[in-house]
Each structure stands twice: as C-alpha cells, then as structure tokens.
N, C-alpha and C. Protein backbone atom coordinates (compact mmCIF):
# COMPACT_ATOMS: atom_id res chain seq x y z
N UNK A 1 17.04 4.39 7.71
CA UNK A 1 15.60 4.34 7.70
C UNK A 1 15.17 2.95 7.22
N UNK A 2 14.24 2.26 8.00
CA UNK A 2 14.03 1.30 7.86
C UNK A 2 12.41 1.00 6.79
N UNK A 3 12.21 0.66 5.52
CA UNK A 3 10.96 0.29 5.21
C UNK A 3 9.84 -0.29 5.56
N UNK A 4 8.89 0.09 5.73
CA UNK A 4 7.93 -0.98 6.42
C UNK A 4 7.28 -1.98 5.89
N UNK A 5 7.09 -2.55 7.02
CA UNK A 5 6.39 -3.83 6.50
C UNK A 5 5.14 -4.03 6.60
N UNK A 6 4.71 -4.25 5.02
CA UNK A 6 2.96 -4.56 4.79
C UNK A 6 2.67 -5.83 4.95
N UNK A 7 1.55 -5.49 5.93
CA UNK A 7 0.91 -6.69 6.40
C UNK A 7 -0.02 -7.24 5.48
N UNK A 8 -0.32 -8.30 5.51
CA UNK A 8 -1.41 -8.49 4.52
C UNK A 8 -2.87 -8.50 4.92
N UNK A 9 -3.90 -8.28 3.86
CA UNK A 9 -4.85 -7.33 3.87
C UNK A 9 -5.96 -8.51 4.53
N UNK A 10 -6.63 -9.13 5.41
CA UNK A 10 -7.51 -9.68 5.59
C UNK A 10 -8.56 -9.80 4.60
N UNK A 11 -9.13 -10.87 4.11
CA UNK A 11 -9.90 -11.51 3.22
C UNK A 11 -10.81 -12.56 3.37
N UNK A 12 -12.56 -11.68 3.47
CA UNK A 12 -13.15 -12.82 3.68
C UNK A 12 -14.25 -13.11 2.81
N UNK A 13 -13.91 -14.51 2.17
CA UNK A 13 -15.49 -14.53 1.00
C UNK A 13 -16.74 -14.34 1.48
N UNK A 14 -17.59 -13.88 0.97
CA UNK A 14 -18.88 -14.38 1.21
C UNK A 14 -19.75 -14.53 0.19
N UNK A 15 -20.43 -16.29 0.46
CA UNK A 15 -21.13 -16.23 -0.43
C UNK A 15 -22.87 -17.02 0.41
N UNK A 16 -23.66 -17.42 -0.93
CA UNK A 16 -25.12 -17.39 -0.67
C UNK A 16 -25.80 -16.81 -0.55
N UNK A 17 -27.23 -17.50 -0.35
CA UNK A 17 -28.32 -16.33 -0.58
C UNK A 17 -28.23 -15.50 -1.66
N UNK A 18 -28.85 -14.22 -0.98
CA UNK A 18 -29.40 -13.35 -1.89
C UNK A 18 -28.83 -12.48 -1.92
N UNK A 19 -28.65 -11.01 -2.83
CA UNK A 19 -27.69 -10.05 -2.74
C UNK A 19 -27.54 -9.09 -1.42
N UNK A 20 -29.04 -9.41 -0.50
CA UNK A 20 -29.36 -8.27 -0.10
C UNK A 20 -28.70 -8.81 1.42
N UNK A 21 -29.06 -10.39 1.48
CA UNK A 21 -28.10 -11.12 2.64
C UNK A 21 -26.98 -11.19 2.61
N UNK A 22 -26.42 -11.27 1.39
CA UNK A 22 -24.64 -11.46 1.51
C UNK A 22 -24.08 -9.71 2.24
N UNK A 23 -24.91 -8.67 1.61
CA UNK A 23 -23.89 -7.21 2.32
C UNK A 23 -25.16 -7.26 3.12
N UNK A 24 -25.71 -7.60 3.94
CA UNK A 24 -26.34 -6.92 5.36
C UNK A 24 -25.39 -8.29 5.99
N UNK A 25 -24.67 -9.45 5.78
CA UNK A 25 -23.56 -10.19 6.78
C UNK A 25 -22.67 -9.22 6.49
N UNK A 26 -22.31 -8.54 5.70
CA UNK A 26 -21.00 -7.84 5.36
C UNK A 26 -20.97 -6.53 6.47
N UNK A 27 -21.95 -6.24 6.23
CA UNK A 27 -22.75 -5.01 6.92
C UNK A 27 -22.07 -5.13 8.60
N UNK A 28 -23.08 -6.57 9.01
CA UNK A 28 -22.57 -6.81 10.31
C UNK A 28 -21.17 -7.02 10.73
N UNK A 29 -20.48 -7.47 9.82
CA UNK A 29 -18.88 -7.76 10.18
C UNK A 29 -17.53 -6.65 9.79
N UNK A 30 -18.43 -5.73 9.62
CA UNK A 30 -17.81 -3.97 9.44
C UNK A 30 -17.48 -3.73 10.78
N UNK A 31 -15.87 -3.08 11.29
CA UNK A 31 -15.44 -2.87 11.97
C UNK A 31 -15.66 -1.43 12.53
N UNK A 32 -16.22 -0.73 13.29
CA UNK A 32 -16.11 1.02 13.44
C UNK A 32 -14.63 1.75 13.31
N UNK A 33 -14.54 2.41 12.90
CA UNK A 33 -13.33 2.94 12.73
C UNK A 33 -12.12 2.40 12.12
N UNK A 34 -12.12 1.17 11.14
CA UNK A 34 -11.92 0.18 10.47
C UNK A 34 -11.83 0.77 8.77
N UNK A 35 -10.83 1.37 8.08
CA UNK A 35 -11.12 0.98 6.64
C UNK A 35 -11.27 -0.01 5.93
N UNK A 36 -12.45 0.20 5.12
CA UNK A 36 -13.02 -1.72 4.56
C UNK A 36 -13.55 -1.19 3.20
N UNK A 37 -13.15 -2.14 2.12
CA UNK A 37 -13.54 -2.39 1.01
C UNK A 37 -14.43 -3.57 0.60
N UNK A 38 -14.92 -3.40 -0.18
CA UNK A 38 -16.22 -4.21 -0.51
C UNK A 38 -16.28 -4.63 -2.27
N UNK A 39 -16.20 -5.87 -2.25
CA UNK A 39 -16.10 -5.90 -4.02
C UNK A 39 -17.48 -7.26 -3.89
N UNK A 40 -18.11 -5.99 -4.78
CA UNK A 40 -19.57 -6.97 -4.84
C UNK A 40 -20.05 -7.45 -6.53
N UNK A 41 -20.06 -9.21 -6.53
CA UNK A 41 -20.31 -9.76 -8.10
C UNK A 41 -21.79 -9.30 -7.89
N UNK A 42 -22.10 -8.90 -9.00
CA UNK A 42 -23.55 -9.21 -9.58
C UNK A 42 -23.99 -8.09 -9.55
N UNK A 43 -25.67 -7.73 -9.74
CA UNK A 43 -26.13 -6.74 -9.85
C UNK A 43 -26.49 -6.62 -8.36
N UNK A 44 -27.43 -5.45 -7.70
CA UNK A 44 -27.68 -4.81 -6.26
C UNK A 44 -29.20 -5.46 -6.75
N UNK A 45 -30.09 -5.92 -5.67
CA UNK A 45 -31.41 -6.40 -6.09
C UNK A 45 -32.31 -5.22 -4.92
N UNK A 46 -32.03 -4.16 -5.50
CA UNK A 46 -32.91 -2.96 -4.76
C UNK A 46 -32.95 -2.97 -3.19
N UNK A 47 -31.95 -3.47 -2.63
CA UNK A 47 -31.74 -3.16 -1.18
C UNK A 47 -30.23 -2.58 -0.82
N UNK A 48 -29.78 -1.58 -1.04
CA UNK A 48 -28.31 -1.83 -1.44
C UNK A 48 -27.90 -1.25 0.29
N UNK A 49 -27.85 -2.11 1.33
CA UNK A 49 -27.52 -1.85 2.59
C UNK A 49 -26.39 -1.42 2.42
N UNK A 50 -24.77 -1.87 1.67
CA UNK A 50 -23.87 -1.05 1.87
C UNK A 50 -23.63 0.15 1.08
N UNK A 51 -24.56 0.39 0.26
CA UNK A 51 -24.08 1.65 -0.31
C UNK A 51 -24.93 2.66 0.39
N UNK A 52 -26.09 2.40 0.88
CA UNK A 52 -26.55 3.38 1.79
C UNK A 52 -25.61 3.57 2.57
N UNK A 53 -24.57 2.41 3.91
CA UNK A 53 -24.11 2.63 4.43
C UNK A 53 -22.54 3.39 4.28
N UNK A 54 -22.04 3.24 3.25
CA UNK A 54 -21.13 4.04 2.61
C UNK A 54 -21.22 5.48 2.23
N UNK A 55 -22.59 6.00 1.91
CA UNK A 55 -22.98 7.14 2.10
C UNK A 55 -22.79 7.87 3.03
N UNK A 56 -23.24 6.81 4.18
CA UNK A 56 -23.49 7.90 5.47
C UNK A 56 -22.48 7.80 5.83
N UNK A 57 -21.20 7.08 6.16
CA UNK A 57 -19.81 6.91 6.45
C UNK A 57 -18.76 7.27 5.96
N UNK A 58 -18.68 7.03 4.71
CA UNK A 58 -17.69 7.56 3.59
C UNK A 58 -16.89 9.10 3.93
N UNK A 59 -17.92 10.13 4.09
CA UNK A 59 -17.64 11.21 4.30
C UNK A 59 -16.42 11.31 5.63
N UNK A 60 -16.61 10.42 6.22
CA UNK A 60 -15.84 10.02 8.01
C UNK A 60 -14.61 9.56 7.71
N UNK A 61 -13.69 10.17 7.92
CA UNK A 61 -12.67 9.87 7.73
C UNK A 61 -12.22 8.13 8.80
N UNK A 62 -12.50 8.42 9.89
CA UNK A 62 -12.44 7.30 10.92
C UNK A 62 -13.62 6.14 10.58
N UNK A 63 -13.79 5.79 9.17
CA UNK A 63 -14.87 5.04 9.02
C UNK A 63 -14.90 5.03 7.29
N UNK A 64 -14.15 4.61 6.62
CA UNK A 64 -14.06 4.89 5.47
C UNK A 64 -14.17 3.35 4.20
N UNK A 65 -15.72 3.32 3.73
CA UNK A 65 -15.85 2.17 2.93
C UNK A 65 -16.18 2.52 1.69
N UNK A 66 -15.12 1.20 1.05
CA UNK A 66 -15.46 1.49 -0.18
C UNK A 66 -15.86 0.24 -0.86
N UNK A 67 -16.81 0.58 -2.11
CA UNK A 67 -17.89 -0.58 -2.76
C UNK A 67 -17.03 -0.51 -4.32
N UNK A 68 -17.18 -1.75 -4.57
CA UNK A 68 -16.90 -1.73 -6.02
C UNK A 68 -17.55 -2.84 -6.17
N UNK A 69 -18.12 -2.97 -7.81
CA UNK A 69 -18.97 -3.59 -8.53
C UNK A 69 -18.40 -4.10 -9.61
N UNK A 70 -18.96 -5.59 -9.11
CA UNK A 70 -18.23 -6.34 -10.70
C UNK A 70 -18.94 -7.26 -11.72
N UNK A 71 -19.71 -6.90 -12.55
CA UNK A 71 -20.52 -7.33 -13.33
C UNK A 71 -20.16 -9.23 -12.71
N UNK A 72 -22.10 -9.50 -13.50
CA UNK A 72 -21.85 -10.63 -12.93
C UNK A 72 -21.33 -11.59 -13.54
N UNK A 73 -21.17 -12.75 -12.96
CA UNK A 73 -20.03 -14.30 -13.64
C UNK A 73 -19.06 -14.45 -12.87
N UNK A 74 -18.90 -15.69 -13.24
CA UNK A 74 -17.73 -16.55 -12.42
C UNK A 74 -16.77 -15.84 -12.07
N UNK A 75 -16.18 -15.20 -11.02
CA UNK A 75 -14.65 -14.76 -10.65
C UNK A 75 -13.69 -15.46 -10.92
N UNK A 76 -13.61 -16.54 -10.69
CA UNK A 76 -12.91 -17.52 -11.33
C UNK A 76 -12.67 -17.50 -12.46
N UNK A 77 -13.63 -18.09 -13.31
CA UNK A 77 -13.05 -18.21 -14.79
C UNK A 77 -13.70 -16.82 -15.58
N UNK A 78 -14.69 -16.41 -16.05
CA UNK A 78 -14.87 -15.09 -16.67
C UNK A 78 -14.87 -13.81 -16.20
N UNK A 79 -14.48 -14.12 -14.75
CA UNK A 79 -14.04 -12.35 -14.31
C UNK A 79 -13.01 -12.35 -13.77
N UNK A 80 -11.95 -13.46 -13.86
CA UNK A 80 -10.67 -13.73 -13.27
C UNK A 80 -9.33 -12.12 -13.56
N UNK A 81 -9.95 -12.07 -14.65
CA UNK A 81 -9.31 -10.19 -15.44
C UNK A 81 -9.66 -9.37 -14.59
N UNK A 82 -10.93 -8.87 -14.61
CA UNK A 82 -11.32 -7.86 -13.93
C UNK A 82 -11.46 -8.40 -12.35
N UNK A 83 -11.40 -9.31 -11.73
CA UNK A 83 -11.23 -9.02 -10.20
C UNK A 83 -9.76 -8.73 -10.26
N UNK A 84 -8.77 -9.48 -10.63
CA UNK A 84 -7.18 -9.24 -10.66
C UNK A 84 -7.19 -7.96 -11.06
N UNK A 85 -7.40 -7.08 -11.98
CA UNK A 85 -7.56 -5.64 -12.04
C UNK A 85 -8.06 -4.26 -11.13
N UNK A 86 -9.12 -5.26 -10.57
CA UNK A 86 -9.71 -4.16 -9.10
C UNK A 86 -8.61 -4.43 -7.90
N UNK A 87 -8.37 -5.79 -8.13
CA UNK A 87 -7.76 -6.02 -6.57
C UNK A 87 -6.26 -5.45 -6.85
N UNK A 88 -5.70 -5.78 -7.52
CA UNK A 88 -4.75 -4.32 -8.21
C UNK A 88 -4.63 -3.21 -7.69
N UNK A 89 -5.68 -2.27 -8.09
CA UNK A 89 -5.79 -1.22 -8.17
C UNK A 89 -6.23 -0.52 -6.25
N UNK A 90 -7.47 -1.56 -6.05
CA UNK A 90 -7.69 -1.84 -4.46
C UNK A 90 -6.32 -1.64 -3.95
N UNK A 91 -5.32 -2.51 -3.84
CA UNK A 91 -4.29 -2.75 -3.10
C UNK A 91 -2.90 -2.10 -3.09
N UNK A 92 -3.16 -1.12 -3.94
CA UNK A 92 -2.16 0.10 -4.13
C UNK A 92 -2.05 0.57 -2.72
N UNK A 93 -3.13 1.22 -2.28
CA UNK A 93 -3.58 1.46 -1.04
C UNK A 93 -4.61 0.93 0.29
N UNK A 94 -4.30 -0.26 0.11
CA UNK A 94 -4.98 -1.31 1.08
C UNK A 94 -5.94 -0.62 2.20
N UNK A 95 -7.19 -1.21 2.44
CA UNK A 95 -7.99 -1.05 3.62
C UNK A 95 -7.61 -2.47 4.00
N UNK A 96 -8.37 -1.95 5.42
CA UNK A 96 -7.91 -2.50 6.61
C UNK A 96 -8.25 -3.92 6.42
N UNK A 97 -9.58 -4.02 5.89
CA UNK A 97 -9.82 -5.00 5.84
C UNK A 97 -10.75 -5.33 4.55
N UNK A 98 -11.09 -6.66 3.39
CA UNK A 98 -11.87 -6.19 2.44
C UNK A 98 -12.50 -7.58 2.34
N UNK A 99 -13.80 -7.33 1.81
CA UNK A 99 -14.97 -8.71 1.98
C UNK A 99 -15.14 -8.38 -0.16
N UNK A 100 -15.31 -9.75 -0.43
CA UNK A 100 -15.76 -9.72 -1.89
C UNK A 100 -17.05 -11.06 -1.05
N UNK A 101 -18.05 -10.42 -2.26
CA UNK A 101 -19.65 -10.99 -2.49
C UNK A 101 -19.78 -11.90 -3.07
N UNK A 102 -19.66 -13.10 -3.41
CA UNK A 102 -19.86 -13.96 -4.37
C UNK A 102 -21.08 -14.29 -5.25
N UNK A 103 -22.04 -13.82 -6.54
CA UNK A 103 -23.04 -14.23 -6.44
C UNK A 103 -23.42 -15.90 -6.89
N UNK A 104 -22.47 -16.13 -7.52
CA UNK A 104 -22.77 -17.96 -7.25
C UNK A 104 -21.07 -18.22 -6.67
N UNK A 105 -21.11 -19.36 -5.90
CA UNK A 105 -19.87 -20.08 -5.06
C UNK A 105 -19.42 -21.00 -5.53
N UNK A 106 -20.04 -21.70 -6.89
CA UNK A 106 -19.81 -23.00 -7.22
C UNK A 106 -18.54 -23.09 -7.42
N UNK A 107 -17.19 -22.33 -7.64
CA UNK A 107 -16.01 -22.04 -7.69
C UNK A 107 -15.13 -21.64 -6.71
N UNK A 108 -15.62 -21.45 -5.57
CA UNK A 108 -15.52 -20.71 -4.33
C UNK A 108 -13.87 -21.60 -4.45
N UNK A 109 -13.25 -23.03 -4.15
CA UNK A 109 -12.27 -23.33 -3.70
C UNK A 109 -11.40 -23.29 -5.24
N UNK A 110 -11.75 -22.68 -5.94
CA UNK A 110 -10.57 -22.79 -7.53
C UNK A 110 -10.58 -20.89 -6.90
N UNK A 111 -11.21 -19.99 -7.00
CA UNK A 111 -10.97 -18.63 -6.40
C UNK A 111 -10.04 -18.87 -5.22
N UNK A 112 -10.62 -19.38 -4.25
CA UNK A 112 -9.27 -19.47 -2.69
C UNK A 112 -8.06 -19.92 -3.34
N UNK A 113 -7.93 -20.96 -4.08
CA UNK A 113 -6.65 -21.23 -4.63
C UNK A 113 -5.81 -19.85 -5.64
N UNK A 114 -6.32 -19.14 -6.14
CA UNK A 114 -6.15 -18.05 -6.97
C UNK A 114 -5.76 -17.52 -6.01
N UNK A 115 -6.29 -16.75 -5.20
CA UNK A 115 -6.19 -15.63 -4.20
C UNK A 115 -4.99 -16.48 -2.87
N UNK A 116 -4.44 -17.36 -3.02
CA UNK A 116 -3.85 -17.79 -2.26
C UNK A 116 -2.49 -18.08 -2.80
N UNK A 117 -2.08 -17.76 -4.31
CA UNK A 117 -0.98 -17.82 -5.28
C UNK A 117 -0.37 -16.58 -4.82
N UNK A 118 0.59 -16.31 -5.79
CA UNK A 118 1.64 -15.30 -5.77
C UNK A 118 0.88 -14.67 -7.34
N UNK A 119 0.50 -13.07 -6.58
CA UNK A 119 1.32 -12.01 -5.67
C UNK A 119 0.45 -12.12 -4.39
N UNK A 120 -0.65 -12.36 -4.73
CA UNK A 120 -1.91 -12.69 -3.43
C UNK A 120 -1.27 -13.19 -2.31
N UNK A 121 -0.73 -14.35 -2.59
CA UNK A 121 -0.13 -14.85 -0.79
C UNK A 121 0.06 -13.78 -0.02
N UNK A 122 1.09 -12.85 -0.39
CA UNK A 122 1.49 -11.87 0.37
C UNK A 122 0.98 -10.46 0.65
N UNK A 123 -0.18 -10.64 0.16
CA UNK A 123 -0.69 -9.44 -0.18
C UNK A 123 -2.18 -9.65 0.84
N UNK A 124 -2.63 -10.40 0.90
CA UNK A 124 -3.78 -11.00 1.62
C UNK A 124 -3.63 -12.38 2.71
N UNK A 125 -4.38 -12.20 3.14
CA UNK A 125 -4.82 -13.14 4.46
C UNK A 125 -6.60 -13.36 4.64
N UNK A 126 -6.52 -14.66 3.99
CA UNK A 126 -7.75 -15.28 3.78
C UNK A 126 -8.58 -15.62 4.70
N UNK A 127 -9.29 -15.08 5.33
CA UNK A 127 -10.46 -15.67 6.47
C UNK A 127 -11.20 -16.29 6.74
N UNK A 128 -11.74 -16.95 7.53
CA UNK A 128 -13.23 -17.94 7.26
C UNK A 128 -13.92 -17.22 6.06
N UNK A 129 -14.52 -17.81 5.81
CA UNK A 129 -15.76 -17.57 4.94
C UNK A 129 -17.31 -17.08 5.51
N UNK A 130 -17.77 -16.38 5.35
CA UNK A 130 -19.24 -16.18 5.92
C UNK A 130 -19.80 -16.70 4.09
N UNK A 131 -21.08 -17.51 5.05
CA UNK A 131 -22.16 -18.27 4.33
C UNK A 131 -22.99 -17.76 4.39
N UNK A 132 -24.01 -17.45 3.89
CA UNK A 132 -25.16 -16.97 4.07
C UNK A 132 -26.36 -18.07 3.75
N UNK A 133 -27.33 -18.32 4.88
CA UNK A 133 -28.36 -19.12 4.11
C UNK A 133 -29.53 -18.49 3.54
C-alpha cells in the first residue's frame, strides 16, 4: 500500500481596502464545489459577506467554507503565534483551497517569506495576491 501524497494547499493573500472589500474579492474567487477556508485579521465592519455566505453553504457538503477570525495586528510580528496555531490546526485537514485577509499589508513580503519557510513550503502553494483598492 502505497501513502499518499499531499499536495499543497493553495494560498492566496489578500489585502486592502476595507473589510467588507477584501471577503466580497474572496467571495468572488470561491470555487463551487471547492472546500475553502478563510482566515480573516481584524474585526467584520457590519457587512460580513462570507459568513452570511458560509451559512447558507456550510450545511452542503459539496460546498464547504470555513471562516476563522484573528484578532487584529500584524501577522507577522504580533500574531505570528496565533496564525501558526490556526494554520496548524487548519491543516490537519486541509481545504481545497484557503485565502487569509490582511487588515494592514505593510508586512505582506516578511509574511510571504514566513509562509514560504519550512513546514509551510510544503504544506502550501502561494498564489498571486488579490489587492483590493
């Protein structure tokens, strides 16, 4: 019996704008029938497009997203713990594909370098970036 081989998990930042633009791009680049995770910095600014949309989907097995929330601050340097802890825990059981929110970017290429180390190399596959203006 042969073990299989895990592919790595597609990864795409997004950052700018406003909370409500970064997951309605996220929104749009949701696959149908696609498991996708969602790790969103900051607080929800009363439009929360993917958790409505996780509502109505979630239940669907052929359509299955999941949101996680990560208080806000730098991923990089003051939430460098707790994203390495979600993405952890995330990647026990990998979706198909997973978008993190950035709410400021000013760190955006010290994070790609993080997420592009070991154990990450192998574990992910880093994508363009969606910008939001």
């Amino acid at each position: 019996m042969t073990a299989a081989v895990r592919r790595p998990t597609p990864l795409t930042l997004v950052s700018g704008g406003r909370a409500a633009g970064r997951e309605a791009a996220i929104a749009q680049a949701l696959s149908p029938g696609q498991p996708a995770a969602v790790i969103l910095e900051g607080l929800a600014d009363g439009n929360a497009i993917l958790a409505d949309l996780a509502e109505q989907v979630s239940p669907s097995p052929s359509f299955p997203l999941q949101l996680l929330r990560i208080a806000p601050g730098c991923l990089c340097c003051s939430g460098n713990l707790v994203l390495r802890v979600t993405l952890n825990r995330l990647l026990r059981h990998p979706p198909a594909r997973l978008f993190v929110s950035l709410a400021d970017a000013s760190h955006i290429e010290q994070l790609r370098t993080w997420l592009t180390a070991s154990p990450y190399d192998a574990l992910l596959a880093l994508q363009a970036d969606i910008v939001v203006s």
